[in-house]
C-alpha atoms as a PDB file:
ATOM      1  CA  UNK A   1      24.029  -0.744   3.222  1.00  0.00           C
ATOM      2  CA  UNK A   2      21.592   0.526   1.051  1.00  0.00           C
ATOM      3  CA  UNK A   3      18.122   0.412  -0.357  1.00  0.00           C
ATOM      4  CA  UNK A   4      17.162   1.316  -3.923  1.00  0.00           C
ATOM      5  CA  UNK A   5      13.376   2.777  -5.287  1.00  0.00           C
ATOM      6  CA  UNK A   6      12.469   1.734  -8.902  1.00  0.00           C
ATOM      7  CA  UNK A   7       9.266   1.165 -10.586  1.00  0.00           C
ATOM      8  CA  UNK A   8       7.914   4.744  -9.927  1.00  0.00           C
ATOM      9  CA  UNK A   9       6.186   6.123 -13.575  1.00  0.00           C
ATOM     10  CA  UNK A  10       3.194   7.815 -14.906  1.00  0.00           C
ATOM     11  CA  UNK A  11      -0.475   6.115 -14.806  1.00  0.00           C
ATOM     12  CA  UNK A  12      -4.103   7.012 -15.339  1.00  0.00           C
ATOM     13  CA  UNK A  13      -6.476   7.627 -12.505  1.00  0.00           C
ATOM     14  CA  UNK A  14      -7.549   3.760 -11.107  1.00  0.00           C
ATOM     15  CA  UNK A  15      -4.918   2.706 -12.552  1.00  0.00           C
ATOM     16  CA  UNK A  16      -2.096   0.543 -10.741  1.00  0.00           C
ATOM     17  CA  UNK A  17       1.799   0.549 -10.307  1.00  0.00           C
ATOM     18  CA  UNK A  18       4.239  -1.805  -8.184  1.00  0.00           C
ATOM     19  CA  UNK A  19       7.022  -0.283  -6.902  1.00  0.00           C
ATOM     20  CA  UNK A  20       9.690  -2.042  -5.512  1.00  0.00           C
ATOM     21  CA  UNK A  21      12.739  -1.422  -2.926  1.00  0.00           C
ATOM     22  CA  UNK A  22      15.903  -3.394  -3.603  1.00  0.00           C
ATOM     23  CA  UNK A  23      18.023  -3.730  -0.534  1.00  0.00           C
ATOM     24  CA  UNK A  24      21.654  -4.311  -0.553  1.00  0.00           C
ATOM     25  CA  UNK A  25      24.600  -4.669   2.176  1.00  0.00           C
ATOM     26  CA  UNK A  26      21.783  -6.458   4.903  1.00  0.00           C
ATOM     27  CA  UNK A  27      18.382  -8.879   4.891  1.00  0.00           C
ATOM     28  CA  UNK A  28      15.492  -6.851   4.522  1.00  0.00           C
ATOM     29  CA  UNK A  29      13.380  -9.803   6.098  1.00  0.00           C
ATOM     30  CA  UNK A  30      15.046  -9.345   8.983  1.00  0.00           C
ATOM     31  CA  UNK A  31      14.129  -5.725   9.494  1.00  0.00           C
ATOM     32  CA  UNK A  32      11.268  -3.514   9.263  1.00  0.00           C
ATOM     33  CA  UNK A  33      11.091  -2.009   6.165  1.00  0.00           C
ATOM     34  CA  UNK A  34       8.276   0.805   5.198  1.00  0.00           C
ATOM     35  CA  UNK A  35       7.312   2.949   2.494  1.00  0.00           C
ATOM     36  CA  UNK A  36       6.979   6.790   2.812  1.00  0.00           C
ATOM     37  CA  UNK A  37       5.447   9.560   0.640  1.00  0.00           C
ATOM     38  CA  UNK A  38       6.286  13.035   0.189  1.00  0.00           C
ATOM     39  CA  UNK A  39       4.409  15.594  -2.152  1.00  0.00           C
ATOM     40  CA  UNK A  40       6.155  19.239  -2.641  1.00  0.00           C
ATOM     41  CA  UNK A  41       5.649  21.494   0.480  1.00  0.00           C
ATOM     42  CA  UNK A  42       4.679  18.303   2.554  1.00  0.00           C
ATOM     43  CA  UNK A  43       6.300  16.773   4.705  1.00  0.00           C
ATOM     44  CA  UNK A  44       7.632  13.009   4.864  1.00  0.00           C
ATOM     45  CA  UNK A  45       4.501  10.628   5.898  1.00  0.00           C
ATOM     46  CA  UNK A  46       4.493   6.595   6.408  1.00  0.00           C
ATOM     47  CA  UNK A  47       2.120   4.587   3.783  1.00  0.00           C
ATOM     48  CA  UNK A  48       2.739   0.977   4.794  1.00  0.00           C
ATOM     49  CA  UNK A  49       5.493  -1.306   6.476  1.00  0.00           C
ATOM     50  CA  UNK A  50       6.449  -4.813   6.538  1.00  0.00           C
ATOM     51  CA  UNK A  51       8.295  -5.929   9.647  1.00  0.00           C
ATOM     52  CA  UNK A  52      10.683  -9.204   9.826  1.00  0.00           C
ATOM     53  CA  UNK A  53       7.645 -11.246  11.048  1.00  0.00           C
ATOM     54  CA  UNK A  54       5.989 -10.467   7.689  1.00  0.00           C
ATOM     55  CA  UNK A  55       3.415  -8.449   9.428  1.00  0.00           C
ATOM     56  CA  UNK A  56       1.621  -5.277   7.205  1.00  0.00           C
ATOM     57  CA  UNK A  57       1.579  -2.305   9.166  1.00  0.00           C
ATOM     58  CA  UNK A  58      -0.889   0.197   7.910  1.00  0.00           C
ATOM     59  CA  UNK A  59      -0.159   4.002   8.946  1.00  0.00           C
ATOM     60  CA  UNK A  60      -2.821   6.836   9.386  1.00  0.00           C
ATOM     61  CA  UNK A  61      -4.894   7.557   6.367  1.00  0.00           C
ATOM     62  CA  UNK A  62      -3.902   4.379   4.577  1.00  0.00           C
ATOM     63  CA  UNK A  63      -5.514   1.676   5.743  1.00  0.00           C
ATOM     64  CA  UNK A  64      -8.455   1.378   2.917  1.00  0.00           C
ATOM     65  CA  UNK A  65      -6.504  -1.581   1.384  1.00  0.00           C
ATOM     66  CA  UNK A  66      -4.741   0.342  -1.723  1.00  0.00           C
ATOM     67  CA  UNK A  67      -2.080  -0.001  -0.544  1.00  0.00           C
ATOM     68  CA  UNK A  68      -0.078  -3.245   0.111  1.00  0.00           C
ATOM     69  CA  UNK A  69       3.790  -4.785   0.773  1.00  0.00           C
ATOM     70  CA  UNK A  70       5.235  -7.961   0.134  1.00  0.00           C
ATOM     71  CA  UNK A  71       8.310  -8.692  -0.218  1.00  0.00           C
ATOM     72  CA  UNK A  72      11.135 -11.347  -2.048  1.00  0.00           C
ATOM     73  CA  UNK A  73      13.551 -12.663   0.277  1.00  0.00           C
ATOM     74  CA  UNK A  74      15.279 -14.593  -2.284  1.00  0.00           C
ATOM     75  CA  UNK A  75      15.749 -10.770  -4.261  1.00  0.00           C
ATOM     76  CA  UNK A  76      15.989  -9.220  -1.159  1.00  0.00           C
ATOM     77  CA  UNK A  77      13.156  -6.776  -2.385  1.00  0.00           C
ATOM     78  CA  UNK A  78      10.082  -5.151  -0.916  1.00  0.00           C
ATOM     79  CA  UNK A  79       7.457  -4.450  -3.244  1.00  0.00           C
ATOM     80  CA  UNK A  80       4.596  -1.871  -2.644  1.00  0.00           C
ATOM     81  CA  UNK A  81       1.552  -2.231  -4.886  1.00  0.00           C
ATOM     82  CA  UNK A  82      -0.872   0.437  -5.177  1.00  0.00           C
ATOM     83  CA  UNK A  83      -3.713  -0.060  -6.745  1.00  0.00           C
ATOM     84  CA  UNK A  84      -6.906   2.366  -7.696  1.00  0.00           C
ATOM     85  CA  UNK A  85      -4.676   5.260  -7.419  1.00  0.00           C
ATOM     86  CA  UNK A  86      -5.590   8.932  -7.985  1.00  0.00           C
ATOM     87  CA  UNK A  87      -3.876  11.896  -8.648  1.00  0.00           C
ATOM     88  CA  UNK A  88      -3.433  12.662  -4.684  1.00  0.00           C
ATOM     89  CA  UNK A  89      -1.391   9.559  -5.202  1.00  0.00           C
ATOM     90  CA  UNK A  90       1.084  11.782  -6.989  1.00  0.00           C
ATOM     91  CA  UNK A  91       3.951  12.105  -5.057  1.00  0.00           C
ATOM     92  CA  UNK A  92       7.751  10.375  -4.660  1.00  0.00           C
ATOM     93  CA  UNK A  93       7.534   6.831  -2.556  1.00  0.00           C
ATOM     94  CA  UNK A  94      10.516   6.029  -0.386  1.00  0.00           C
ATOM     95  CA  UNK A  95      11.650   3.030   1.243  1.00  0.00           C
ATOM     96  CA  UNK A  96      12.833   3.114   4.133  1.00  0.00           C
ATOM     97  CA  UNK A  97      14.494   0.751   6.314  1.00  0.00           C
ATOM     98  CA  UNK A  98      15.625  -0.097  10.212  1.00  0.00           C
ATOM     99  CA  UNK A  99      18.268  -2.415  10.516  1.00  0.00           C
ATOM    100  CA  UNK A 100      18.734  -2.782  14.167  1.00  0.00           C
ATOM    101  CA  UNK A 101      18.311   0.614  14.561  1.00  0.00           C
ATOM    102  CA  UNK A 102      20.369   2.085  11.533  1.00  0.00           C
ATOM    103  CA  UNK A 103      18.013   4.051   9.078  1.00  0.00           C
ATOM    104  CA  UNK A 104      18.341   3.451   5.845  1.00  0.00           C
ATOM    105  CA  UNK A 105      16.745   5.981   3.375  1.00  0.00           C
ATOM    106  CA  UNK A 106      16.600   5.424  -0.223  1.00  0.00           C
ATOM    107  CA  UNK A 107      16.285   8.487  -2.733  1.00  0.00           C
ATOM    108  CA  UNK A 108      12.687   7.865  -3.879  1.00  0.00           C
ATOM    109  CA  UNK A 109      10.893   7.255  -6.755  1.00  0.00           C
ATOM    110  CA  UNK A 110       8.588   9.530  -8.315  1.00  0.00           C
ATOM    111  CA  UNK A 111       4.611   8.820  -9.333  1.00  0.00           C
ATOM    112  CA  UNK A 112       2.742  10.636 -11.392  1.00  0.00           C
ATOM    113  CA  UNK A 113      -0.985   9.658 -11.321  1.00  0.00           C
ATOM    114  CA  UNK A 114      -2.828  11.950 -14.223  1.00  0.00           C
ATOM    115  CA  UNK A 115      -6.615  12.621 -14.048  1.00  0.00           C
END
């Protein structure tokens, strides 16, 4: 089992990316998946989830609406789009993902937001 970043890049302030989180080996609908951040020296934090009934959980200092997650069950995908983003953006995304209690870490992707 396994889940797999991609779509991470470099972008101008208010700019926009979609990342996305491929999983493989289980059904991501069927689990919650959610998207961390990290940024050097900083620790791991939550951004937004998506649990298997397709409800958007927003976590502490995220919940202005930037930030969103959707997801493909026919690709098996979760997608995180981020929009207006700023350079405190800047940081690598991971996906993360419960499946019945096993945790499933990806290796992250990085963004880059430049002022």
């Amino acid at each position: 089992m396994q889940v797999v970043e991609s779509g991470g890049g470099l972008v101008q302030t208010g700019g926009s990316l979609r990342l996305s989180c491929a999983a493989s080996g289980f059904t991501a609908s069927d689990n919650l998946i959610q998207w961390f951040r990290q940024v050097p020296g900083s620790e791991r934090v939550p951004v937004v989830g998506l649990d298997s009934m397709n409800s958007m959980l927003h976590y502490k200092g995220f919940t202005g609406g930037r930030f969103t997650v959707s997801r493909d069950s026919a690709k098996n995908t979760v997608y995180l789009q981020m929009n207006n983003l700023t350079p405190e953006d800047t940081a690598v995304y991971y996906c993360r993902a419960n499946n019945h209690g096993t945790i499933i870490w990806g290796k992250g992707t990085r963004v880059t937001v430049s002022s």
